[in-house]
Protein backbone atom coordinates (compact mmCIF):
# COMPACT_ATOMS: atom_id res chain seq x y z
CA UNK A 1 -20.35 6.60 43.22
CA UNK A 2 -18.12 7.26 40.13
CA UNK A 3 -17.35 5.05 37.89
CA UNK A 4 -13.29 4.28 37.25
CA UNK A 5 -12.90 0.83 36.26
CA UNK A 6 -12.52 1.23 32.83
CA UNK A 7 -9.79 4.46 33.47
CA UNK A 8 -8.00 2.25 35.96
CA UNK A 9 -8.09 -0.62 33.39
CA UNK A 10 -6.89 1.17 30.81
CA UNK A 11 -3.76 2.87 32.69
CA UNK A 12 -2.93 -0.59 33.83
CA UNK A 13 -2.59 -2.28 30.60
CA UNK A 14 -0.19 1.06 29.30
CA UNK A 15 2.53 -0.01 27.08
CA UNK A 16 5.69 0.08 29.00
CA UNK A 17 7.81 2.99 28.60
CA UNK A 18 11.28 4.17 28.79
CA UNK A 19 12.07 5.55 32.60
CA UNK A 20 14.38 8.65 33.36
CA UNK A 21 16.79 8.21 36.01
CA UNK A 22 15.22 11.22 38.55
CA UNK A 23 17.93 13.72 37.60
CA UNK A 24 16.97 14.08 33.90
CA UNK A 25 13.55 13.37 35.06
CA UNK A 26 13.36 16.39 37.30
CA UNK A 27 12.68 14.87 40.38
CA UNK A 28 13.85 15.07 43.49
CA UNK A 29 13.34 12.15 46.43
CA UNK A 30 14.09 12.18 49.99
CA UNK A 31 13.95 10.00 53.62
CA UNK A 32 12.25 11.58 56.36
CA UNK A 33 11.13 10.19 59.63
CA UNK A 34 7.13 9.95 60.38
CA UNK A 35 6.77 13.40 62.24
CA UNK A 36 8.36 15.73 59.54
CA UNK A 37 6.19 13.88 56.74
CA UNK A 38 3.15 14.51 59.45
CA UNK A 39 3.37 18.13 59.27
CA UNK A 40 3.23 17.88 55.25
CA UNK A 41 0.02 17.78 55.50
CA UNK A 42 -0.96 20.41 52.32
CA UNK A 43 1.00 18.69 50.45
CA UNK A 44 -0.63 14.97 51.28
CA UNK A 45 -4.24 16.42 49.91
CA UNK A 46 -2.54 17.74 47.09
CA UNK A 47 -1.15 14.63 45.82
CA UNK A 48 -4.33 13.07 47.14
CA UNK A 49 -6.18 15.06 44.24
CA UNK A 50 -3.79 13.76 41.89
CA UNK A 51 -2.64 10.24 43.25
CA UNK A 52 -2.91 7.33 40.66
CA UNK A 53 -4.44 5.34 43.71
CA UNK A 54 -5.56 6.86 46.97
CA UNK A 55 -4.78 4.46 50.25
CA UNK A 56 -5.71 5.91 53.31
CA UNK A 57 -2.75 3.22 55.04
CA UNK A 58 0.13 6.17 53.70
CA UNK A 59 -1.86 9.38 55.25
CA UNK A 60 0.68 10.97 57.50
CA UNK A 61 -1.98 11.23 60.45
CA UNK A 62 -2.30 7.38 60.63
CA UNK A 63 1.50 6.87 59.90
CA UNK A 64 2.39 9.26 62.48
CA UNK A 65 0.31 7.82 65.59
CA UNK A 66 1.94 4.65 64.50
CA UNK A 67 5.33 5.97 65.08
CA UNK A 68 4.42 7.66 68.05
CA UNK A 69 2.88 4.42 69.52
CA UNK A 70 5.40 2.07 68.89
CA UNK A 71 8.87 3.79 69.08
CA UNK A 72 10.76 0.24 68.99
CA UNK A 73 10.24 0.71 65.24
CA UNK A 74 11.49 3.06 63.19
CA UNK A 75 9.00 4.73 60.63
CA UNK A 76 10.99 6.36 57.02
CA UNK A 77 8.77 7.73 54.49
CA UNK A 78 10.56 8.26 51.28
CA UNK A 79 9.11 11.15 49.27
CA UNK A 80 9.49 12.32 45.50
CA UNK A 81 9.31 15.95 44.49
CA UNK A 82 8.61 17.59 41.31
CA UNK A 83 9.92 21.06 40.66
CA UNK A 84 7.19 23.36 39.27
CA UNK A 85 7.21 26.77 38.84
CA UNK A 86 10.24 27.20 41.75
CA UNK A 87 7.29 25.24 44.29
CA UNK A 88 8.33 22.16 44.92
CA UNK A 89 5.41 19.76 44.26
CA UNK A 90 5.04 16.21 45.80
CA UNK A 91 4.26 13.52 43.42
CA UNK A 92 4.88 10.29 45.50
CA UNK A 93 5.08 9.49 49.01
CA UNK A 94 5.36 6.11 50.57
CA UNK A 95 5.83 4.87 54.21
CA UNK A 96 7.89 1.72 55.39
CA UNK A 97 8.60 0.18 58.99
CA UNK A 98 11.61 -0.84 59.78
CA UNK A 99 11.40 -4.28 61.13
CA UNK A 100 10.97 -7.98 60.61
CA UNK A 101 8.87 -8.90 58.05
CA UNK A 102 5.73 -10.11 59.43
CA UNK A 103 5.46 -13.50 57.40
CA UNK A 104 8.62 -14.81 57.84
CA UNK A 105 10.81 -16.49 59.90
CA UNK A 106 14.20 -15.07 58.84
CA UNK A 107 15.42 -12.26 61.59
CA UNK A 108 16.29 -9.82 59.28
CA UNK A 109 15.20 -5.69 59.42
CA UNK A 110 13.60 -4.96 55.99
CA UNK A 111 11.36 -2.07 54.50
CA UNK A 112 7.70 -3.20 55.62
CA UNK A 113 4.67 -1.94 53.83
CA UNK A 114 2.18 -1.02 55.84
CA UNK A 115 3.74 0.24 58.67
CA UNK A 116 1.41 -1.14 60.95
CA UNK A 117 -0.18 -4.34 61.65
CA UNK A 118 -3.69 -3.49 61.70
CA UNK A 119 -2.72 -1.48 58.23
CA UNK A 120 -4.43 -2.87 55.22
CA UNK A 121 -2.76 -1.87 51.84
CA UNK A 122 0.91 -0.99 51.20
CA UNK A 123 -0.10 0.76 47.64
CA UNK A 124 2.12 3.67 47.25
CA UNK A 125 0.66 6.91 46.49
CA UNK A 126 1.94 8.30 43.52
CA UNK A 127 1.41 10.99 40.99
CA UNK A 128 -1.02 9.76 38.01
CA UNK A 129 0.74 11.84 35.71
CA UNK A 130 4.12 10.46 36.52
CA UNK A 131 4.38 7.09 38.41
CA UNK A 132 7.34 5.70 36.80
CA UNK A 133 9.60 8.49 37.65
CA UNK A 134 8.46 9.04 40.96
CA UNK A 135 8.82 5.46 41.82
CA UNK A 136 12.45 5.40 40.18
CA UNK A 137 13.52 8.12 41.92
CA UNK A 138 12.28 7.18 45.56
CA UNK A 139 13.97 3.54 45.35
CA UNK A 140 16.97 5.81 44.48
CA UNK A 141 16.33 7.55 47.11
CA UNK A 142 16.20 4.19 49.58
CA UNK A 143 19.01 2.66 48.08
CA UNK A 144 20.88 5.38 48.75
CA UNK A 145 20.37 6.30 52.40
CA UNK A 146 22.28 4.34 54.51
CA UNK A 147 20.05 3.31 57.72
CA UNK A 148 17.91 2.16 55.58
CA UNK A 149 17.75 -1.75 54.76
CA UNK A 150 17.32 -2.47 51.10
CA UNK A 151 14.52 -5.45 50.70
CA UNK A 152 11.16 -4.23 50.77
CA UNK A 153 8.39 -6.02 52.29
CA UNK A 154 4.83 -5.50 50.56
CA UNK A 155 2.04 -7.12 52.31
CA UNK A 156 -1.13 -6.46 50.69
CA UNK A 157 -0.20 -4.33 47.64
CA UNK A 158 -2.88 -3.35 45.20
CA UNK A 159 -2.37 -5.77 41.92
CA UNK A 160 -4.78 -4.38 39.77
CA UNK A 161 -4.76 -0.58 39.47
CA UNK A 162 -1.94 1.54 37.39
CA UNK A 163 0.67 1.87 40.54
CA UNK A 164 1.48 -2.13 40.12
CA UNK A 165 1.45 -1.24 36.90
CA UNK A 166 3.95 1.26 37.49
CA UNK A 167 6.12 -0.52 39.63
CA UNK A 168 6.72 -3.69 37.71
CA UNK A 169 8.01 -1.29 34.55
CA UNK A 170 9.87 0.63 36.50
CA UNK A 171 11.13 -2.32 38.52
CA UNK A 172 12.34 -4.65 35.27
CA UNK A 173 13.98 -1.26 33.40
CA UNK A 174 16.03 -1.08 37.34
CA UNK A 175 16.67 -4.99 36.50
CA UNK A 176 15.47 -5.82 39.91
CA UNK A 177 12.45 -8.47 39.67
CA UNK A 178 10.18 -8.80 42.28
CA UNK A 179 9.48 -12.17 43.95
CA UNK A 180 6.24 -12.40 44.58
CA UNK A 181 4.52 -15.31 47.48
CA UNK A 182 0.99 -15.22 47.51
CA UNK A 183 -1.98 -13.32 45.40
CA UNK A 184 -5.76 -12.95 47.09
CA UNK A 185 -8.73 -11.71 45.91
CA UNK A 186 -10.59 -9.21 48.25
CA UNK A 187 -14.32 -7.67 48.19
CA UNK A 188 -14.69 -4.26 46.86
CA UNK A 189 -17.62 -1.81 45.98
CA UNK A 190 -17.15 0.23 42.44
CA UNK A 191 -20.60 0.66 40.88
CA UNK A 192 -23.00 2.76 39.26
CA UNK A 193 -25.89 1.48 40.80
CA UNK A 194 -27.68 2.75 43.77
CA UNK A 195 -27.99 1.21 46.62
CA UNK A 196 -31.58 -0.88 46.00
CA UNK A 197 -30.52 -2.38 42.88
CA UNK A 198 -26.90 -3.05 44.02
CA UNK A 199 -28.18 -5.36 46.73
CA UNK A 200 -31.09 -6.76 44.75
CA UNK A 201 -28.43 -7.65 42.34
CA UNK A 202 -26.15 -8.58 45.05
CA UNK A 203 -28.45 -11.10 47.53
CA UNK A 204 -31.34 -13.31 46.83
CA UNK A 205 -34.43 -12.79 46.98
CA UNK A 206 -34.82 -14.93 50.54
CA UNK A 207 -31.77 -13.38 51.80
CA UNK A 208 -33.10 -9.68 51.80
CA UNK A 209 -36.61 -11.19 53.31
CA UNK A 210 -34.27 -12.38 56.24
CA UNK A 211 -32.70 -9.14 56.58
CA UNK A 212 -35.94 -7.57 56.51
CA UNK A 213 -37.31 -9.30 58.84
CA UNK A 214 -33.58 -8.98 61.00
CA UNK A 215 -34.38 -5.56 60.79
CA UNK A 216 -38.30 -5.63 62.16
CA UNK A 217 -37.10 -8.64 65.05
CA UNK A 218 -33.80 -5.96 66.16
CA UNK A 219 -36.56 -2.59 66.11
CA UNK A 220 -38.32 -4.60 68.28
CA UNK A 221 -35.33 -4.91 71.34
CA UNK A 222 -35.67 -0.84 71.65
CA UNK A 223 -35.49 2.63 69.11
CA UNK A 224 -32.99 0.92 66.46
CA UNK A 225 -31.23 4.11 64.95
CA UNK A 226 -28.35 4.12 62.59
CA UNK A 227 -25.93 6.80 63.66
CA UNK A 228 -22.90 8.65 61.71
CA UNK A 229 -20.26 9.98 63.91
CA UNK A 230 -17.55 12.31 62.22
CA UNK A 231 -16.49 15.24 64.47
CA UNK A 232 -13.47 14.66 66.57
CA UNK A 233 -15.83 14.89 70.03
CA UNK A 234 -18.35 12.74 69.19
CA UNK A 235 -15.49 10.31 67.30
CA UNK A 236 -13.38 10.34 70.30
CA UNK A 237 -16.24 8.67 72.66
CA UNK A 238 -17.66 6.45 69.58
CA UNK A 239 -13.63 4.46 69.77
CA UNK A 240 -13.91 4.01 72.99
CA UNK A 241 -18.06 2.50 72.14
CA UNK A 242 -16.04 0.22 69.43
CA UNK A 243 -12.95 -0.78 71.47
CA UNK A 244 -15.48 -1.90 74.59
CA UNK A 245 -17.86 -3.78 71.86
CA UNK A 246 -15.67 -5.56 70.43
CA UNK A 247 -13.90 -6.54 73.79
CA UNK A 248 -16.72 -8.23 74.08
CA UNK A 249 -17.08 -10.62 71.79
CA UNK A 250 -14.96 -13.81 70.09
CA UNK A 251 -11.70 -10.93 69.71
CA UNK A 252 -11.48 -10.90 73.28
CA UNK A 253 -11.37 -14.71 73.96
CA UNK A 254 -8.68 -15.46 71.43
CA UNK A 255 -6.63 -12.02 72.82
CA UNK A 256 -6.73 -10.46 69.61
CA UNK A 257 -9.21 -7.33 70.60
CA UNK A 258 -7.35 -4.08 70.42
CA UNK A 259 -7.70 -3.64 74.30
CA UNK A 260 -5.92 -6.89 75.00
CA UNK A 261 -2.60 -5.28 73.69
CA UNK A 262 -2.33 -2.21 75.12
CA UNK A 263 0.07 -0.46 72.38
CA UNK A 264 -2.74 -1.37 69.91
CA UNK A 265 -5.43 -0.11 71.73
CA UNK A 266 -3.18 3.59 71.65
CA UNK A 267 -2.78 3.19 68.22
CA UNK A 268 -6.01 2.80 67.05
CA UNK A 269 -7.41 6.10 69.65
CA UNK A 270 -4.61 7.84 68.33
CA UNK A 271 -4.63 7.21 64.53
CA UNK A 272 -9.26 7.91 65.07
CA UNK A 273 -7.89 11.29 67.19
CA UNK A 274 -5.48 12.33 64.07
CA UNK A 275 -7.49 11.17 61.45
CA UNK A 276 -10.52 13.17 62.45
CA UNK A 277 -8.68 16.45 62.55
CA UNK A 278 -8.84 16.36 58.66
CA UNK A 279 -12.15 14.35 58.09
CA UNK A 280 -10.35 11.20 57.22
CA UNK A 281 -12.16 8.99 59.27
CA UNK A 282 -16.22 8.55 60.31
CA UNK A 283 -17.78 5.76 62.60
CA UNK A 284 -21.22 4.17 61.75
CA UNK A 285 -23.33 2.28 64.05
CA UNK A 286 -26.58 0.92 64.22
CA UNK A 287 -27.71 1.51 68.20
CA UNK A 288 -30.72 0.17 70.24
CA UNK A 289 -32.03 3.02 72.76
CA UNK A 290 -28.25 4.91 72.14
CA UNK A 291 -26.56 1.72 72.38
CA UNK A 292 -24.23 0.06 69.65
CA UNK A 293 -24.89 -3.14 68.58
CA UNK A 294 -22.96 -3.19 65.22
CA UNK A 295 -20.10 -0.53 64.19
CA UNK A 296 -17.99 -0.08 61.32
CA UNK A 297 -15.04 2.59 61.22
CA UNK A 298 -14.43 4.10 58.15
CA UNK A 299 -11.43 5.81 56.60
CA UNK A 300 -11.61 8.35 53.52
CA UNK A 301 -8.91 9.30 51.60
CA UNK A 302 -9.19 11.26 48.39
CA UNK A 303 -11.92 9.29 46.61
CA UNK A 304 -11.53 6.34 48.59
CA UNK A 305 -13.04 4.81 50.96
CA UNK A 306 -12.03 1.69 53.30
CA UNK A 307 -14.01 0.13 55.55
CA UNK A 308 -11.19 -0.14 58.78
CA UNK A 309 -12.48 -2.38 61.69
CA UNK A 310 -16.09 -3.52 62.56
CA UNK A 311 -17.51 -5.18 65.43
CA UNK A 312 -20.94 -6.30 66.61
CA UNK A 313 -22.63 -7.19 70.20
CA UNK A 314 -22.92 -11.26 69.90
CA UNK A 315 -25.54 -11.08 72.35
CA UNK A 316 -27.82 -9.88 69.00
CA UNK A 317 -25.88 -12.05 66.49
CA UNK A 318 -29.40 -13.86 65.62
CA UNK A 319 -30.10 -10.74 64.14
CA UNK A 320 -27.22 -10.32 61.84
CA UNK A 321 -26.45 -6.15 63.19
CA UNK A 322 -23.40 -6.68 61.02
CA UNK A 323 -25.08 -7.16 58.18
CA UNK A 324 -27.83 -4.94 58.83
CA UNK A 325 -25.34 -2.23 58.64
CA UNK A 326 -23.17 -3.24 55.76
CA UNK A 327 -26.92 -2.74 53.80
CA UNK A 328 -26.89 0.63 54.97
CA UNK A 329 -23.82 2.03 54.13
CA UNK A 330 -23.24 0.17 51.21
CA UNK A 331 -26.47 2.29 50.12
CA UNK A 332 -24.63 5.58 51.42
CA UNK A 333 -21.73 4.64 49.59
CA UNK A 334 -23.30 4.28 46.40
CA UNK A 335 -25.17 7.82 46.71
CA UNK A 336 -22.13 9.37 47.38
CA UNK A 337 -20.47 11.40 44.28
CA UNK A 338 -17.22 12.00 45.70
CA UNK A 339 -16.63 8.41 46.34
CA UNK A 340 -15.25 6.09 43.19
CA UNK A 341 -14.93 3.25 45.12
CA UNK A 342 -14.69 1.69 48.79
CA UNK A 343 -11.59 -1.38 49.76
CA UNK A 344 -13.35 -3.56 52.12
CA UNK A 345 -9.86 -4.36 53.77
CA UNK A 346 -10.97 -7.78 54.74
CA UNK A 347 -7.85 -10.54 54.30
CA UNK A 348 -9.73 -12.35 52.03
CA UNK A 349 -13.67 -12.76 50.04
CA UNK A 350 -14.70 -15.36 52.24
CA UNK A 351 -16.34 -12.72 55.35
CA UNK A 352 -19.64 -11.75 55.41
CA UNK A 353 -18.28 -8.87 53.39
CA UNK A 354 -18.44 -11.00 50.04
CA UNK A 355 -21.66 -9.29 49.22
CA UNK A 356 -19.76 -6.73 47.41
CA UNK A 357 -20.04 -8.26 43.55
CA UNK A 358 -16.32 -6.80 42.61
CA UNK A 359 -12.86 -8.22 43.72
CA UNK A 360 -9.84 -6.14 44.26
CA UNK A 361 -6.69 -8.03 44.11
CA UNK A 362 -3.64 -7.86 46.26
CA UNK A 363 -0.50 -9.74 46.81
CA UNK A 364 2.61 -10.10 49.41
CA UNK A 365 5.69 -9.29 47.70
CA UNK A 366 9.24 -8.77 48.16
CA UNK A 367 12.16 -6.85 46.19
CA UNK A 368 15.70 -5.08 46.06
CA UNK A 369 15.54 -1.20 45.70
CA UNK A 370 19.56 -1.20 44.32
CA UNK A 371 19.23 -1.05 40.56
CA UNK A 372 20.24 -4.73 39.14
CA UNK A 373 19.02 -6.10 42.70
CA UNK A 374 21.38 -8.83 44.78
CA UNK A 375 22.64 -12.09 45.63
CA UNK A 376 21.59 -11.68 49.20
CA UNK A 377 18.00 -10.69 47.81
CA UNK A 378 17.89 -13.62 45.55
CA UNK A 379 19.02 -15.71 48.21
CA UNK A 380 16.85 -14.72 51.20
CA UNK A 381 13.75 -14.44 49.00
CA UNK A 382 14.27 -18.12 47.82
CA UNK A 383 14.35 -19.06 51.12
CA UNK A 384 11.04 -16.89 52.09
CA UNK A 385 9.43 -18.43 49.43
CA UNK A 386 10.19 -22.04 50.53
CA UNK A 387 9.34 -21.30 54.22
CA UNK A 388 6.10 -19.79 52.57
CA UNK A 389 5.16 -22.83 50.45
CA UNK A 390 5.83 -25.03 53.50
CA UNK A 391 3.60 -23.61 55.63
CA UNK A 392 0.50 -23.69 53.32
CA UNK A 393 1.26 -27.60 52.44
CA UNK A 394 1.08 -28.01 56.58
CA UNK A 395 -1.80 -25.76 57.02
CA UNK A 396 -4.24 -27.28 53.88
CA UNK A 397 -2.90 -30.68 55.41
CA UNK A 398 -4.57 -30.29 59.25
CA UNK A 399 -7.68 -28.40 57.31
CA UNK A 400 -7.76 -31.95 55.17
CA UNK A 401 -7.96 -33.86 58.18
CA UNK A 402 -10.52 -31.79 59.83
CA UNK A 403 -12.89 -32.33 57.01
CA UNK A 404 -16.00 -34.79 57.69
CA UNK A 405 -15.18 -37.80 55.90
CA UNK A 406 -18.21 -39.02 53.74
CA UNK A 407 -19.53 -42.18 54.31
């Protein structure tokens, strides 16, 4: 694994700098709908290559299956283009829903980031070279077209790297500021260690005995393999493996398993299906005799990686599979060159995923794409924000009175 902390650090804390409106800056942005940005697909990897922050959440494969499973919602990706050489070159690309944001009560259509529910990060991916103009000139771009709303939705962008960074310049020289509801602090692997050290480091000394002996107790049930599943074949019968394992388990009972919604369930086989085609996604599983008792789908973009959706057969939950295969690709991870870093996606550090030493932040926020912003924004995000604060007073409240009281 590559180390980029201290680059990402660094183009974070830039001083802030004077932005070009996109004509003198040379750029050109445009709306499209899902399928025309789908079959951009050179392009994507191109700007992969060079984005300031890869998210697998914007590649056109996943963005398109979500369009294509859900046509109740419309899907606009608004795109920024940099003239080189008469070839056009993308140097931004970013895809909204547009629906009702999905923390709030108010019944209004606004430009959701990511598009889909079970999408983790609404980071825009953006030229590193030129961030602030390509940002500049796709809000341009969006307050410009007319069926699009103008209040953006972000749930789950990427505080720390330089696209934040970015977009707060570019959004106080537009005179539009952000309001911003909640901040959380998610695991994430970015180290130079390999994989022994890392989780020597990582767990104690009696909590890698347990896993060992996890390990030994689970060998024991049958041939425990751990199995890596990347061609579109094999990937197509390992979703169905996940979708029936986690059916299964504690998903199922509180209807929140992809095959108790039918429409999610078709997203996630079609997002694996389109994904695969360009290596963007791999399954791992640890299996007993052939059989999955712990799987973990991962998605690669650039050098990426995010670890999607995992489930596990409870009926072996005494011997922590889960965790058994976090240890194992966490080591995989950590050999791998081509990989800087890996977002666990998890909502917050408090999952058995909090292993991983390092923290990426994120935050839900909302703001006006028309340059000096609006009343109606001001208005509608001040009453978000209340409805917001409410709801975690209520919520610590009933955890307070759940708490054992001491005697």
């Amino acid at each position: 694994m590559r180390k980029h902390a201290e680059l990402a650090t660094a183009a974070a804390r830039a001083p802030a700098r004077a932005i070009p409106h996109a004509a003198s800056a040379g750029l050109v942005a445009e709306v499209v709908v899902a399928s025309r940005f789908a079959a951009m697909r050179a392009a994507w990897h191109d700007l992969v290559a060079r984005a300031a922050e890869p998210n697998a959440f914007m590649d056109p494969a996943l963005v398109a299956s979500a369009a294509a499973t859900n046509s109740e919602v419309p899907i606009r990706v608004v795109l920024a283009w940099q003239p080189s050489e008469g070839v056009s070159r993308l140097v931004g690309a970013w895809a909204f829903a547009l629906d009702r944001p999905r923390k709030s009560p108010l019944p209004l259509r606004m430009l959701i980031a990511p598009v889909h529910v079970h999408a983790h990060l609404a980071t825009p991916v953006v030229d590193r070279d030129c961030p602030d103009e390509a940002l500049d000139a796709m809000l341009d771009a969006l307050a410009a077209d007319t069926q699009c709303p103008k209040i953006v939705a972000l749930e789950a962008m990427g505080t720390d790297g330089p696209t934040m960074a970015a977009l707060a310049r570019v959004l106080e020289a537009r005179g539009s500021a952000p309001c911003l509801f909640e901040r959380s602090q998610r695991p994430k692997l970015a180290s130079a260690l390999d994989g022994e050290s890392y989780l020597k480091n990582a767990l104690s000394a009696g909590s890698r005995k347990k896993l060992r002996q996890h390990r030994r107790r689970l060998a024991e049930q049958g041939a425990l393999t751990r199995v890596t599943t990347s061609d579109p074949p094999a990937l197509a019968r390992a979703i169905e493996d996940f979708l029936a394992l986690e059916a299964s388990g504690w998903k199922s009972r509180q209807g929140t398993a992809f095959l108790c919604d039918p429409a999610q369930a078709a997203f996630l086989r079609a997002a694996v299906a389109a994904l695969a085609e360009n290596g963007g996604v791999t399954i791992d599983a640890l299996a007993i005799d052939g059989r999955p008792v712990s799987m973990q789908v991962i998605l690669r973009c650039g050098s990426a990686a995010f670890t999607w959706k995992t489930a596990f057969d409870e009926k072996f939950q005494d011997f922590s599979p889960g965790m058994l295969l976090l240890e194992d690709y966490t080591t995989s991870f950590l050999a791998d060159e081509a990989i800087d870093y890996v977002d666990s996606c998890a909502q917050d550090d408090s999952g058995f995923m909090a292993v991983w030493s390092e923290r990426q932040g994120v935050a839900d926020l909302w703001f006006d794409v028309r340059r000096g912003g609006s009343l109606a924004f001001r208005s509608l995000s001040a009453l978000q924000k209340s409805y917001r604060d409410l709801r975690a007073t209520a919520k610590n409240a009933y955890y307070a009175t759940r708490r054992p009281r001491k005697r």
